[in-house]
C-alpha atoms as a PDB file:
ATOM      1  CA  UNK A   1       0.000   0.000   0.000  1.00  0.00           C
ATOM      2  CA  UNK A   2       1.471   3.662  -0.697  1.00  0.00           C
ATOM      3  CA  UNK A   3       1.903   5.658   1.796  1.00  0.00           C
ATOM      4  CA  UNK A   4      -0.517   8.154   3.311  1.00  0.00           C
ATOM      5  CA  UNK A   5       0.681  11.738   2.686  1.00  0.00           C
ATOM      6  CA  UNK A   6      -2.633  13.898   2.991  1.00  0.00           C
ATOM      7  CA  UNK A   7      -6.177  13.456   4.512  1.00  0.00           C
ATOM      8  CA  UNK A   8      -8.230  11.634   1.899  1.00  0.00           C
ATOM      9  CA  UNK A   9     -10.933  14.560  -0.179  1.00  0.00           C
ATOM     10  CA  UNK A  10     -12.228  15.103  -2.830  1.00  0.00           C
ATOM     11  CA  UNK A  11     -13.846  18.268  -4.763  1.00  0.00           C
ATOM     12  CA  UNK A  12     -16.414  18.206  -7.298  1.00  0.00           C
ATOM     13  CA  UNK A  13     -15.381  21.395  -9.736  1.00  0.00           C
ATOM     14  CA  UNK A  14     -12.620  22.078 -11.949  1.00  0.00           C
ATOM     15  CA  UNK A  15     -10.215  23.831 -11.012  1.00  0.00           C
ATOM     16  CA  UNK A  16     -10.436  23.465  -6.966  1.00  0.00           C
ATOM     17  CA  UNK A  17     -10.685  25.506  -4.299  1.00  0.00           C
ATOM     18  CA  UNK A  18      -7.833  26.516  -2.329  1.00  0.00           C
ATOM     19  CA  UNK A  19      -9.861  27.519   0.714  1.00  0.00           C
ATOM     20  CA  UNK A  20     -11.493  23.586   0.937  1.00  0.00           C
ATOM     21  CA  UNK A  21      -8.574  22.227   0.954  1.00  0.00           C
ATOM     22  CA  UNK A  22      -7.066  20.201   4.024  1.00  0.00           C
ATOM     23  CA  UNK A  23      -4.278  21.305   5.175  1.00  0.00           C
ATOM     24  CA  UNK A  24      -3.890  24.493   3.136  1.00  0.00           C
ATOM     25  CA  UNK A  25      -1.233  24.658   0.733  1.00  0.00           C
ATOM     26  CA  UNK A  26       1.845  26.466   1.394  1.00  0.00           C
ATOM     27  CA  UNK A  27       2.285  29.366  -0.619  1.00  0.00           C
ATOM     28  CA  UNK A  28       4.475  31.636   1.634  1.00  0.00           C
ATOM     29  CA  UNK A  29       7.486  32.685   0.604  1.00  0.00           C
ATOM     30  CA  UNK A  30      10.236  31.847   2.931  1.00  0.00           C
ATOM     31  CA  UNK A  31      12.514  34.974   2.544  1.00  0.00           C
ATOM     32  CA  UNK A  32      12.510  38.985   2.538  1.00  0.00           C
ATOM     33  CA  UNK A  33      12.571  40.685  -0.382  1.00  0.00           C
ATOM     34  CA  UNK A  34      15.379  41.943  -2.276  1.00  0.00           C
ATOM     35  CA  UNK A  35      13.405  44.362  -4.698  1.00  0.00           C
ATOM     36  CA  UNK A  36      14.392  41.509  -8.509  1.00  0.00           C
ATOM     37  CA  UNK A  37      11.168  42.501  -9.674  1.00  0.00           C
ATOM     38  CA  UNK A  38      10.680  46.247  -8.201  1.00  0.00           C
ATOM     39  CA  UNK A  39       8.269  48.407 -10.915  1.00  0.00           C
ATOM     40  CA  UNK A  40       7.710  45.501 -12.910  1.00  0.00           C
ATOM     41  CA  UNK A  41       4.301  44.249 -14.209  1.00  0.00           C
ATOM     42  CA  UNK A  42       2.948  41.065 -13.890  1.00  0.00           C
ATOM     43  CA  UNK A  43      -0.212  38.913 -14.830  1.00  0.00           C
ATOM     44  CA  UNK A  44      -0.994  35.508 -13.853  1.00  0.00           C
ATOM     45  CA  UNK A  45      -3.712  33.245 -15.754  1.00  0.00           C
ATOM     46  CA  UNK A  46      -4.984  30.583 -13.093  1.00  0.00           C
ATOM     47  CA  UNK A  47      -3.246  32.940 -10.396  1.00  0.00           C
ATOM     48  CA  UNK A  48      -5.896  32.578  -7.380  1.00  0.00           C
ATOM     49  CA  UNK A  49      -4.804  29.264  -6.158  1.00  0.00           C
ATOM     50  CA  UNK A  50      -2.163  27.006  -5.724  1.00  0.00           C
ATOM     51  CA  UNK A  51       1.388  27.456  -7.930  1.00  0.00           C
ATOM     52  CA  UNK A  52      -0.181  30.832  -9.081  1.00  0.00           C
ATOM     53  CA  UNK A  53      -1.111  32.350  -5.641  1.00  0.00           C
ATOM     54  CA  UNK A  54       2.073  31.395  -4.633  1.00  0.00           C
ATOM     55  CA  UNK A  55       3.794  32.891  -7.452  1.00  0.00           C
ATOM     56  CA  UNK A  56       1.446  35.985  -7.066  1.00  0.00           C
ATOM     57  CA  UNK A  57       2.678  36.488  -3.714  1.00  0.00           C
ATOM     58  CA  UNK A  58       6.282  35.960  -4.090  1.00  0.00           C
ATOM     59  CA  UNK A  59       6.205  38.165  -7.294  1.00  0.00           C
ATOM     60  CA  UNK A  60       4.786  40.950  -4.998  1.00  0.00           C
ATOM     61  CA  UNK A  61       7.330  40.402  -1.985  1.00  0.00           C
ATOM     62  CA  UNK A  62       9.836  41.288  -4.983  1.00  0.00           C
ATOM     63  CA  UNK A  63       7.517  44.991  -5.939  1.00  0.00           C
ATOM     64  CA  UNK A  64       6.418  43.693  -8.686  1.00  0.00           C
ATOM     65  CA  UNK A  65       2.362  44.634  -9.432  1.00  0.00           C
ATOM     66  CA  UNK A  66       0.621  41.278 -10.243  1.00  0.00           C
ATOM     67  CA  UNK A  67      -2.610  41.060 -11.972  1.00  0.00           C
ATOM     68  CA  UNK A  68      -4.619  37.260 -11.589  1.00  0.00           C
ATOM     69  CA  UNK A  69      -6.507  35.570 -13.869  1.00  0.00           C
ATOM     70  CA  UNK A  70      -9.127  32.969 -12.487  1.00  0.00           C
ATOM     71  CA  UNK A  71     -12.009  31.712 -13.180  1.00  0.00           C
ATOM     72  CA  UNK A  72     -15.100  31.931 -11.131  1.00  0.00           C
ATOM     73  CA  UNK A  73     -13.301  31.022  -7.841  1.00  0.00           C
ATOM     74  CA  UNK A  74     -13.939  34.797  -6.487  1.00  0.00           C
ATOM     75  CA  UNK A  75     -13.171  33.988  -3.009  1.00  0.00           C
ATOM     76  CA  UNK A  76      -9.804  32.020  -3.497  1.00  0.00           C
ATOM     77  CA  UNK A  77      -8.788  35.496  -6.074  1.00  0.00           C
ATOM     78  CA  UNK A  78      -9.397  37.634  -3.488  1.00  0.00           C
ATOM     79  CA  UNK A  79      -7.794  36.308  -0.572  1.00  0.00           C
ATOM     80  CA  UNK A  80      -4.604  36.477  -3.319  1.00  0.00           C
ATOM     81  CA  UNK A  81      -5.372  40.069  -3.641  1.00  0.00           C
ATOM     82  CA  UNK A  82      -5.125  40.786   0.231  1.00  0.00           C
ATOM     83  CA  UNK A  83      -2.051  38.761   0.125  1.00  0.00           C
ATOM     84  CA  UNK A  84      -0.301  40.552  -2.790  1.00  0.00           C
ATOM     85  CA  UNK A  85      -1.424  44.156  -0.569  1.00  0.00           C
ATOM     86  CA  UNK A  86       0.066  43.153   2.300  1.00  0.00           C
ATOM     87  CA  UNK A  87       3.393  42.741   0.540  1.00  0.00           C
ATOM     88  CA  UNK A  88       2.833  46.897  -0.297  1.00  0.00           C
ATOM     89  CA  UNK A  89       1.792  46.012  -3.634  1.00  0.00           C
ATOM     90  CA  UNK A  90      -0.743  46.695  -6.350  1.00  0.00           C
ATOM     91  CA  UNK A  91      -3.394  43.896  -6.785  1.00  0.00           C
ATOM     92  CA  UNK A  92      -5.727  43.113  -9.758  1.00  0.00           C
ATOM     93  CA  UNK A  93      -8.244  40.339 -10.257  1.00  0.00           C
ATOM     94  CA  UNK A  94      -9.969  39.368 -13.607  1.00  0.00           C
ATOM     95  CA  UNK A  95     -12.329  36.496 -13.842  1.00  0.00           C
ATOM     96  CA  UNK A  96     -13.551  34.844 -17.102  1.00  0.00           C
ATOM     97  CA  UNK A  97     -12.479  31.824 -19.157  1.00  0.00           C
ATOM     98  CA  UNK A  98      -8.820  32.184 -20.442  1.00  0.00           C
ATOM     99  CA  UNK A  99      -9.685  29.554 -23.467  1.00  0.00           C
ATOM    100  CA  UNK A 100     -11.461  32.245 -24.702  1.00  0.00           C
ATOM    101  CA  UNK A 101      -9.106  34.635 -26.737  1.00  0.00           C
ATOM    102  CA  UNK A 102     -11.376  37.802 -25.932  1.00  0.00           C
ATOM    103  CA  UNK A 103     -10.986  37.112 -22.107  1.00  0.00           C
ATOM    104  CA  UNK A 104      -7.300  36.996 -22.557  1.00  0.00           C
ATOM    105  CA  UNK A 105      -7.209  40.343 -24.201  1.00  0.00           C
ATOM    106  CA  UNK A 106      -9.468  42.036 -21.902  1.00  0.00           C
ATOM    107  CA  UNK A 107      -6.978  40.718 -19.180  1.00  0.00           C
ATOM    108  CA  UNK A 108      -3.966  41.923 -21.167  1.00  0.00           C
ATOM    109  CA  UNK A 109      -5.814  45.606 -21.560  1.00  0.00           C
ATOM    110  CA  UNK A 110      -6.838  45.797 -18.220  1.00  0.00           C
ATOM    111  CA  UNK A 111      -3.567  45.001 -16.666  1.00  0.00           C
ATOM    112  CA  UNK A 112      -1.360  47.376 -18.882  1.00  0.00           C
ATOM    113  CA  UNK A 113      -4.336  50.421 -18.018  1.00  0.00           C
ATOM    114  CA  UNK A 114      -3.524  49.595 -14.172  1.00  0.00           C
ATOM    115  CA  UNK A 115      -0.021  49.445 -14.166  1.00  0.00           C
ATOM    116  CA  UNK A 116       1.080  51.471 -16.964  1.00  0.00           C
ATOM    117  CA  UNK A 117       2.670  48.378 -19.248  1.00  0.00           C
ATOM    118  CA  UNK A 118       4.049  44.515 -18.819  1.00  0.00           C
ATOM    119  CA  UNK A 119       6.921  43.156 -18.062  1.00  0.00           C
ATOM    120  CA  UNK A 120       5.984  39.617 -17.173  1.00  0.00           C
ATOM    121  CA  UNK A 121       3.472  37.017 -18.407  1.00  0.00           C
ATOM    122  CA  UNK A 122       3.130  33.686 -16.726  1.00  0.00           C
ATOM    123  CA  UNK A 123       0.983  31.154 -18.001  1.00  0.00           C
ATOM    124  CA  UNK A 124      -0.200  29.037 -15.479  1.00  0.00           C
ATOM    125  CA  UNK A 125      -4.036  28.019 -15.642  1.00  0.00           C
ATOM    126  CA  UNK A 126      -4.996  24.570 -16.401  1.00  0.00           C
ATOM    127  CA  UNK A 127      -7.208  21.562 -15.781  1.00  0.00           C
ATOM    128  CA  UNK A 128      -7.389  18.284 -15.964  1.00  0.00           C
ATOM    129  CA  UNK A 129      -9.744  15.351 -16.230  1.00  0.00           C
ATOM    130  CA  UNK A 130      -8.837  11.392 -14.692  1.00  0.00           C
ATOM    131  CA  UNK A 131      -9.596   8.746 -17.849  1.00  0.00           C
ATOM    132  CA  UNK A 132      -8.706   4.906 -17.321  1.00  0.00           C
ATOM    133  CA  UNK A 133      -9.115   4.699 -20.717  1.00  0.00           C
ATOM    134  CA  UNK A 134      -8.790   6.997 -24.521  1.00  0.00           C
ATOM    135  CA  UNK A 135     -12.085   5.817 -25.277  1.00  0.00           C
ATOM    136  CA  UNK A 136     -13.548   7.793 -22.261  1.00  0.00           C
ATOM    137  CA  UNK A 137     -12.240  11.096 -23.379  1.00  0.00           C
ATOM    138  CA  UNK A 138     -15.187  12.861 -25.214  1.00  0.00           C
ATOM    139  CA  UNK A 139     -14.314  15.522 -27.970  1.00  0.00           C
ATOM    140  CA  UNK A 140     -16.183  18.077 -25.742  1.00  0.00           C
ATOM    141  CA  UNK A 141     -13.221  17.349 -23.365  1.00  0.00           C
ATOM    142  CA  UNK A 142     -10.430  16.425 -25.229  1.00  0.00           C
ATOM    143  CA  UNK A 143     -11.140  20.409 -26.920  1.00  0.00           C
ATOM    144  CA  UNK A 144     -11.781  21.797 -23.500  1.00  0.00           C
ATOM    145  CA  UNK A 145      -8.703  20.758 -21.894  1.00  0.00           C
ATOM    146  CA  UNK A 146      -6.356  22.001 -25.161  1.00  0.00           C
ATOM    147  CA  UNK A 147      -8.145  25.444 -24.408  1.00  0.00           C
ATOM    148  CA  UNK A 148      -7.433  26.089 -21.143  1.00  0.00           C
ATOM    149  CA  UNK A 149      -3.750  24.143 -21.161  1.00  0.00           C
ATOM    150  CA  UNK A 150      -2.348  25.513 -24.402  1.00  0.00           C
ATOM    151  CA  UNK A 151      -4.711  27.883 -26.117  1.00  0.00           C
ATOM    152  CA  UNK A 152      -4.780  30.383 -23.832  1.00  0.00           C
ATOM    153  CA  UNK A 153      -0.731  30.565 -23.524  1.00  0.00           C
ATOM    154  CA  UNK A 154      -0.865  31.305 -27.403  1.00  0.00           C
ATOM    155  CA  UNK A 155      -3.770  33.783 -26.351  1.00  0.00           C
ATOM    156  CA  UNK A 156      -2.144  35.525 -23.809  1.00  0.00           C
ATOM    157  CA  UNK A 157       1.456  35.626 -25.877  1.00  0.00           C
ATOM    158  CA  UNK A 158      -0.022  36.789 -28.700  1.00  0.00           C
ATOM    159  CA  UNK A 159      -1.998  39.574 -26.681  1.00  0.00           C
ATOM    160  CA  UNK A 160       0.914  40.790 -24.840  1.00  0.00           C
ATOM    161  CA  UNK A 161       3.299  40.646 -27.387  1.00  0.00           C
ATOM    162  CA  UNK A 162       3.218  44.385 -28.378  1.00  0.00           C
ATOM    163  CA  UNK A 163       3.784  45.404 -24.738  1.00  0.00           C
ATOM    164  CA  UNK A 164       6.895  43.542 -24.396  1.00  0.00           C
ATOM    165  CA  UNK A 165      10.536  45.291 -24.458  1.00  0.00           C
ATOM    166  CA  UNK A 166      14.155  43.843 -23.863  1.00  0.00           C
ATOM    167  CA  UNK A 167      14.482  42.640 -20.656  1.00  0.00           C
ATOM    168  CA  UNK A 168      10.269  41.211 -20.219  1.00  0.00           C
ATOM    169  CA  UNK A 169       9.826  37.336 -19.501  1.00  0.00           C
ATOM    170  CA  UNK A 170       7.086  34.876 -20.703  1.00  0.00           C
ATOM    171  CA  UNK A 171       7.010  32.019 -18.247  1.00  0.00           C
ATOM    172  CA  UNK A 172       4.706  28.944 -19.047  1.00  0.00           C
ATOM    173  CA  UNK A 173       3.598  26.358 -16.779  1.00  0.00           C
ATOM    174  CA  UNK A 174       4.053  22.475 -18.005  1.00  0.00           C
ATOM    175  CA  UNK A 175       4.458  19.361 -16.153  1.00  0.00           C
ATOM    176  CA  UNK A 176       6.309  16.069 -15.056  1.00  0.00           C
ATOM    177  CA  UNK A 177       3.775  14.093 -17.168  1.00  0.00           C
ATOM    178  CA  UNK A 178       5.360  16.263 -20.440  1.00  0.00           C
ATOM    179  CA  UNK A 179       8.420  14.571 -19.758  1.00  0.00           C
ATOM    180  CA  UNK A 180       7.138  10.860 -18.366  1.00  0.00           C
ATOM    181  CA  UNK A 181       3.838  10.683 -19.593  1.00  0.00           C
ATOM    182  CA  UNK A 182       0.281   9.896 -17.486  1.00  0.00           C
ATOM    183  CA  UNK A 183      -1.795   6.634 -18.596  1.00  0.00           C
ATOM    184  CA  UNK A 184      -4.961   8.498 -17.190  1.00  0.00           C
ATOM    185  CA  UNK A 185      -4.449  12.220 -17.914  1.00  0.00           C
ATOM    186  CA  UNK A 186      -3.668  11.476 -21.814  1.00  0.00           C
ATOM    187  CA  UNK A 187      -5.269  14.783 -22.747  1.00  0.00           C
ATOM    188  CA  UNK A 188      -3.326  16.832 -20.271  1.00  0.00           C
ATOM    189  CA  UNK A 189       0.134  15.374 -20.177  1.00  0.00           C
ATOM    190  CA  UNK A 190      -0.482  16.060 -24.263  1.00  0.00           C
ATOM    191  CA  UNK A 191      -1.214  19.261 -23.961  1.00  0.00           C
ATOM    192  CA  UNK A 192       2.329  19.911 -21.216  1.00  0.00           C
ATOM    193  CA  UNK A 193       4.065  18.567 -23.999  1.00  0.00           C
ATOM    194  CA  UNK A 194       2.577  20.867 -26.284  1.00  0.00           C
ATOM    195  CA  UNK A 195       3.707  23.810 -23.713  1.00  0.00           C
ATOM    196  CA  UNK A 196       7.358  22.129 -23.937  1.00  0.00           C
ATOM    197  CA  UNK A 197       7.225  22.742 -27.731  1.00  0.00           C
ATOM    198  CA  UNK A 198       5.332  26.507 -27.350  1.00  0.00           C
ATOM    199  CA  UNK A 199       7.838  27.769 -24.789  1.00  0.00           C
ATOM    200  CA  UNK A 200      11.307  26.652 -27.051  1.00  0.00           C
ATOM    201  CA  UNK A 201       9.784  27.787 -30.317  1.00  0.00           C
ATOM    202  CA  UNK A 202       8.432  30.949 -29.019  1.00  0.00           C
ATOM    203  CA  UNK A 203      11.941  31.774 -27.029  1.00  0.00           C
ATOM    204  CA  UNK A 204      13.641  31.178 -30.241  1.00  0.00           C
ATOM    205  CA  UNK A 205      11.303  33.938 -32.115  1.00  0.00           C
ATOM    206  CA  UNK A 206      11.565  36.102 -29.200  1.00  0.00           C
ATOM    207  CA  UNK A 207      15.569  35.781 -28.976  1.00  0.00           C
ATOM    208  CA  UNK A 208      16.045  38.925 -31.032  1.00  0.00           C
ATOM    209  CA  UNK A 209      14.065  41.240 -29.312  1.00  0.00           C
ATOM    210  CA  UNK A 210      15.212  40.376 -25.670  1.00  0.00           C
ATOM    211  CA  UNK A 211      12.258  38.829 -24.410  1.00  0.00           C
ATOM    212  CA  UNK A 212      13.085  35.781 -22.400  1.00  0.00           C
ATOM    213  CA  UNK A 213      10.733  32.656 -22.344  1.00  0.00           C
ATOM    214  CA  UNK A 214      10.960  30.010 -20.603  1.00  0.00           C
ATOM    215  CA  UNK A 215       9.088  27.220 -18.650  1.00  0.00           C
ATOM    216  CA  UNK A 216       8.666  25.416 -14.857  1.00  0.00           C
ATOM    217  CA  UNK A 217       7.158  21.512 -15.044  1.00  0.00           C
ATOM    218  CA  UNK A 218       5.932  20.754 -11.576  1.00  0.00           C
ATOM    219  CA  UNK A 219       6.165  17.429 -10.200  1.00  0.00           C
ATOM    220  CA  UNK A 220       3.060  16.577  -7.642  1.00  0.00           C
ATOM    221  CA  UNK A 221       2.381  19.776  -6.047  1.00  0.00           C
ATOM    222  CA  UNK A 222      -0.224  19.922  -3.691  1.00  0.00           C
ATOM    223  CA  UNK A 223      -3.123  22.450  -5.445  1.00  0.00           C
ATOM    224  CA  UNK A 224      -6.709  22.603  -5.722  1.00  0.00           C
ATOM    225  CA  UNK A 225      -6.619  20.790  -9.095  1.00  0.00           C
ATOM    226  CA  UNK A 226      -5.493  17.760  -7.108  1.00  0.00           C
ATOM    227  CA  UNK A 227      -8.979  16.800  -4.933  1.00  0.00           C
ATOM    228  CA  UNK A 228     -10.727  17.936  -7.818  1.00  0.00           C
ATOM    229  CA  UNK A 229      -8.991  15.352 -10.058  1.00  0.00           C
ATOM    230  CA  UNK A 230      -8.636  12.407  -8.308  1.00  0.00           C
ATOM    231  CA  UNK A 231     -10.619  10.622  -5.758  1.00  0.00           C
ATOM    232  CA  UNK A 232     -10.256  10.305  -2.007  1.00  0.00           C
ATOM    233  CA  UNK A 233      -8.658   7.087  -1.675  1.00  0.00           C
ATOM    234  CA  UNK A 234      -5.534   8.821  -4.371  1.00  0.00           C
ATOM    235  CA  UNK A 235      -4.976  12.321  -2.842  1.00  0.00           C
ATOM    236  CA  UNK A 236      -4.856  10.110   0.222  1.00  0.00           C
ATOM    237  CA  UNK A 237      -1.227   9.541  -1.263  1.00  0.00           C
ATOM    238  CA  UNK A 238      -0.534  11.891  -3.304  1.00  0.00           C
ATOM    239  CA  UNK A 239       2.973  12.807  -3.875  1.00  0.00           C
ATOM    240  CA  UNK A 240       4.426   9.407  -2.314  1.00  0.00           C
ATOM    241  CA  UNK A 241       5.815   8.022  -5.599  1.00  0.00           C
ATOM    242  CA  UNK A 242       8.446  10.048  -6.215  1.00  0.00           C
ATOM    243  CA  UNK A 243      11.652  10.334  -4.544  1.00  0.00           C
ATOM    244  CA  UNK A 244      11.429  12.765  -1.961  1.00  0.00           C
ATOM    245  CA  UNK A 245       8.311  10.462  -0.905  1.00  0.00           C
ATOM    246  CA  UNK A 246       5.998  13.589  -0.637  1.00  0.00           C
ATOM    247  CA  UNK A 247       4.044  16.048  -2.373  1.00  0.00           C
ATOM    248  CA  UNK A 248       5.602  19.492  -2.769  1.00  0.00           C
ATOM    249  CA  UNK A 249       4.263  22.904  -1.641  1.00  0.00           C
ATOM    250  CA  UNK A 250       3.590  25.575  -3.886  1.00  0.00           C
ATOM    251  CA  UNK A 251       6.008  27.589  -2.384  1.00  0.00           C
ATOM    252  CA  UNK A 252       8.789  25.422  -3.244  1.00  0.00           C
ATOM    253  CA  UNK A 253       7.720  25.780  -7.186  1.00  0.00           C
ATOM    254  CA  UNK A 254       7.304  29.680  -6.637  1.00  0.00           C
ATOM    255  CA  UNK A 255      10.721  30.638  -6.495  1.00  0.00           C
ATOM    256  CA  UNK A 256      11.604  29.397  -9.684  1.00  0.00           C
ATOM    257  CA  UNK A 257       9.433  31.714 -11.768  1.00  0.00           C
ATOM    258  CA  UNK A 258      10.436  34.731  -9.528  1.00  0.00           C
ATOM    259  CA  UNK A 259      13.868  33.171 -10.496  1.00  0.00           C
ATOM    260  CA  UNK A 260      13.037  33.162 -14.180  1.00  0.00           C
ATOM    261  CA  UNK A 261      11.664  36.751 -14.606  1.00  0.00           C
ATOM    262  CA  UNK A 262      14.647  38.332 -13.037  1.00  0.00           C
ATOM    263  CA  UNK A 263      17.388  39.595 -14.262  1.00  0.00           C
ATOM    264  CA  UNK A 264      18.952  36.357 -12.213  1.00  0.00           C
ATOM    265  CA  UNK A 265      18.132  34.416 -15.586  1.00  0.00           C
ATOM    266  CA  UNK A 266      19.153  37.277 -17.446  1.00  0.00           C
ATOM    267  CA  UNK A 267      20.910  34.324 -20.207  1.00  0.00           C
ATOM    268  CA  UNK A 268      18.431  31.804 -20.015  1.00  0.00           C
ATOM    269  CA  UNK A 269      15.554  30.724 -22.670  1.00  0.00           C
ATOM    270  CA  UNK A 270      14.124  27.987 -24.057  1.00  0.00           C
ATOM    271  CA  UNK A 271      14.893  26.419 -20.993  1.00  0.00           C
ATOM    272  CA  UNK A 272      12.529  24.305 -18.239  1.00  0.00           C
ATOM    273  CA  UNK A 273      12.948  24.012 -14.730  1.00  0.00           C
ATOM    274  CA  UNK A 274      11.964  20.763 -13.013  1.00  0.00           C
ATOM    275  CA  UNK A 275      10.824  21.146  -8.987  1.00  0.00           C
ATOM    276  CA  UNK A 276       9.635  17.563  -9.165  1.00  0.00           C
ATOM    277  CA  UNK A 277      10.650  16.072  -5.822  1.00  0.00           C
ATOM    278  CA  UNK A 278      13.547  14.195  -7.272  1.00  0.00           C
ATOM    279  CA  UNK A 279      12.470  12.164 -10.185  1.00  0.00           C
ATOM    280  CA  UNK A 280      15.070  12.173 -13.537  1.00  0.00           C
ATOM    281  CA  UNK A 281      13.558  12.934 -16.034  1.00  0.00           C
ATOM    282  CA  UNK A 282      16.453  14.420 -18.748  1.00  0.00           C
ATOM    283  CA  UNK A 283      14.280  17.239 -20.407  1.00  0.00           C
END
């Protein structure tokens, strides 16, 4: 039997709630500030919860002014907006459906008319669906997954494209599975690769102008998505399979992308980080 790393629970909506969850993630960030992202401007797709409320915050510990994108999960976004305030910084929530390319300009607009440009875009909404088998996946979900997982990153690029200058950073959120695959999230570990792909040919076409992009693949991190994924009796264990023999925090991930849109990674693109709890996965 694997062992038991959380309290078994389950949600019934995509993509979670962070405020049902047992315990709560961790999203603080474990150090002061040093000012790596001071006057910079930031949005976040999927950035009430989880990876993205932790990246929120620790984006804001470092000045930046982060705007989230979320879905309908309106308490979750603004409990991220307090947080992101009490780090003395400028807070923006946008809900709507960031498959839909309209949303994703609206979210692009309304972030560059509070803060007065962009600097950084991170891509990090997403959802996925459990499937024993490919005959289970409809075409309803098989197109609604490739929206919200890849879609909206070429969305979002394409919208904040003309706001980006020398120096901004495009950071896009993929996954373990990209690299080791996922017999019963076929659909989503398809579309991480796809992100893989998106984030080395877009750094590539980006090279010239000074724009950065790069990518973080989580290993099991413990988010909302998770209970509303997979059953009890699996989150019950979540995270034991892998080296470290636990799942990670989102804090642990959230360092890497405040890592990747400073001038820390100032020659790095077209590169992926891997906070996976230890597994080898040579990507």
């Amino acid at each position: 039997m694997p062992d038991q790393t959380l309290p078994p629970q389950h949600q019934k909506s995509q993509p979670g709630h962070e405020s049902e969850m047992n315990p709560k993630p961790d999203y603080a960030p474990r150090f002061p500030g040093a000012g790596r992202l001071a006057g910079k401007s930031v949005v976040i797709t999927g950035g009430d919860s989880g990876i993205g409320r932790a990246v929120a915050v620790a984006m804001a510990r470092e000045g930046a002014s982060v705007a989230i994108v979320y879905k309908e999960e309106h308490e979750d976004a603004q409990e991220t907006i307090r947080l992101i305030e009490a780090e003395g910084s400028r807070g923006l929530a946008i809900a709507g459906d960031v498959g839909q390319e309209a949303l994703c300009r609206e979210a692009v607009d309304k972030t560059v008319a509070a803060f007065g440009g962009l600097d950084v875009l991170v891509n990090n909404a997403a959802e996925q669906h459990q499937v024993e088998d490919i005959t289970g996946i409809s075409e309803q979900q098989l197109e609604r997954t490739f929206r919200t997982n890849i879609f909206s990153y070429f969305f979002m690029a394409k919208a904040a494209r003309p706001h980006l200058k020398a120096g901004s950073s495009i950071i896009n959120t993929t996954s373990v599975t990209a690299y080791k695959g996922s017999p019963q999230l076929l659909d989503y570990s398809s579309t991480k690769g796809a992100i893989v792909a998106f984030t080395r040919s877009l750094s590539m076409a980006l090279a010239k102008d000074g724009v950065r992009v790069n990518a973080v693949a989580p290993g099991p991190i413990w988010t909302p998505l998770i209970p509303a994924t997979f059953d009890a009796e699996k989150v019950k264990s979540f995270g034991s399979d892998v080296p470290m023999a636990r799942p990670g925090q989102p804090r642990e991930v959230a360092s890497a992308y405040v890592f990747l849109a400073s001038e820390d990674a100032s020659y790095l693109s077209g590169q992926v980080i891997h906070p996976n709890g230890g597994t080898i996965v040579n990507g």
